[in-house]
Protein backbone atom coordinates (compact mmCIF):
# COMPACT_ATOMS: atom_id res chain seq x y z
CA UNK A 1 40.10 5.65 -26.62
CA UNK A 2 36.78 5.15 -25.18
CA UNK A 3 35.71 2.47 -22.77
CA UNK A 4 32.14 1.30 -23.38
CA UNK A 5 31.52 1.31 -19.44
CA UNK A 6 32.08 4.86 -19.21
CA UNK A 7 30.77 6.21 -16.21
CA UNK A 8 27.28 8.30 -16.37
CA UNK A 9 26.69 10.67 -13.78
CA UNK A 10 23.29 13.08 -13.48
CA UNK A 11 22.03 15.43 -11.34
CA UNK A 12 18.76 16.92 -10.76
CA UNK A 13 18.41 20.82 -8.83
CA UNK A 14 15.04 21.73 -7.31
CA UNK A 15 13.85 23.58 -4.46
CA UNK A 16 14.04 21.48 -0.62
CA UNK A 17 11.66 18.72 -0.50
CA UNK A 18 9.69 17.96 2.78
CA UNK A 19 9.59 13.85 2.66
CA UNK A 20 7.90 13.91 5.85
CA UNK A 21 5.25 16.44 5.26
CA UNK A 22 2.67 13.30 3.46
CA UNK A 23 1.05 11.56 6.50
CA UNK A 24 1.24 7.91 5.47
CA UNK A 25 -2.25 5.95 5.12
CA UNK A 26 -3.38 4.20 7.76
CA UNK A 27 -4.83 0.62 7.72
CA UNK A 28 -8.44 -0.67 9.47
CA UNK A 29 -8.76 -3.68 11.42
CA UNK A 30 -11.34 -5.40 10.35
CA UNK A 31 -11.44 -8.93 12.18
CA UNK A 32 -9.41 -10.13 15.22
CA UNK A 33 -8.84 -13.28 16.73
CA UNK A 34 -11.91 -12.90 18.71
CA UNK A 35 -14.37 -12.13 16.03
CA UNK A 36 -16.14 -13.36 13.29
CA UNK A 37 -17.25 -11.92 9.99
CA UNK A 38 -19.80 -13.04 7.57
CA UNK A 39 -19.87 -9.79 6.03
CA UNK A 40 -18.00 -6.11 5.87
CA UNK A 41 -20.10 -3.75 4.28
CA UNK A 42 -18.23 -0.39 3.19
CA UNK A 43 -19.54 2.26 0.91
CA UNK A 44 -17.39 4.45 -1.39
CA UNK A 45 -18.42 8.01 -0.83
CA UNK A 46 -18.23 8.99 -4.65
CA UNK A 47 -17.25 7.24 -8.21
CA UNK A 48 -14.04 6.88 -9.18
CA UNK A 49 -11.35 4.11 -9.30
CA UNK A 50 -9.51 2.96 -6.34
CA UNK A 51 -6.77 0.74 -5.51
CA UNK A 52 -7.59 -1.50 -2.56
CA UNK A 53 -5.46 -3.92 -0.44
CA UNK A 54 -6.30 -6.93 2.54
CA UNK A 55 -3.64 -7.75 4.60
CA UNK A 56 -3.36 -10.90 6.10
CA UNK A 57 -1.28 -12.16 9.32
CA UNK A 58 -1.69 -15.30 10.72
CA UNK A 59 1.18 -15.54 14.33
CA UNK A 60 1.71 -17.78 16.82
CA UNK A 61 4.75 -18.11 19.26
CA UNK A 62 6.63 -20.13 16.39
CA UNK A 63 6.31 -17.54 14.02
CA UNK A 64 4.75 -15.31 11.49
CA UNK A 65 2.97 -15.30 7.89
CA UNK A 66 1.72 -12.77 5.97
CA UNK A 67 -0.04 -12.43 2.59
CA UNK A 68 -0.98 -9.00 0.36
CA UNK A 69 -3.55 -9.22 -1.58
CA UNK A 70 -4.73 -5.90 -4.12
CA UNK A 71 -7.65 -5.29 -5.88
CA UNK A 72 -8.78 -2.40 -8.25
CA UNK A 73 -11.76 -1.55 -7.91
CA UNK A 74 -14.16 0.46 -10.21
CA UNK A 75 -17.33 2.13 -8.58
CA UNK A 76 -20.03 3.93 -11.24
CA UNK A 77 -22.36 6.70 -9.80
């Protein structure tokens, strides 16, 4: 007899995989306590559709808060 939790198990065989060999992207500060900014300009070198994201910390000695926030954008020639 058959239980209906039987147990699936799968495997998958490929050649070694460096995890380490993608360098990770790296953000931009863009405004810091001490500055102000009415305006960022930044220029996409060439069409195409790109995912963007603004993080946002606000800390003080009681603490922490963060926010994400993603766009995607779409830039024409």
């Amino acid at each position: 007899m058959l239980s209906s939790s039987v147990a699936n198990e799968q495997w998958v065989v490929t050649k070694p995989l460096q995890c380490n060999s993608v360098v990770p992207d790296n953000g931009v500060t863009i405004k810091g306590i001490s500055t102000q900014m009415n305006v960022y300009p930044y220029v996409f070198s060439k069409p195409g559709v790109y995912k963007i994201a603004f993080i946002g910390i606000n800390a003080n000695a009681y603490g922490q808060k963060s926010v994400v926030r993603q766009l995607t954008l779409t830039i024409n020639k």
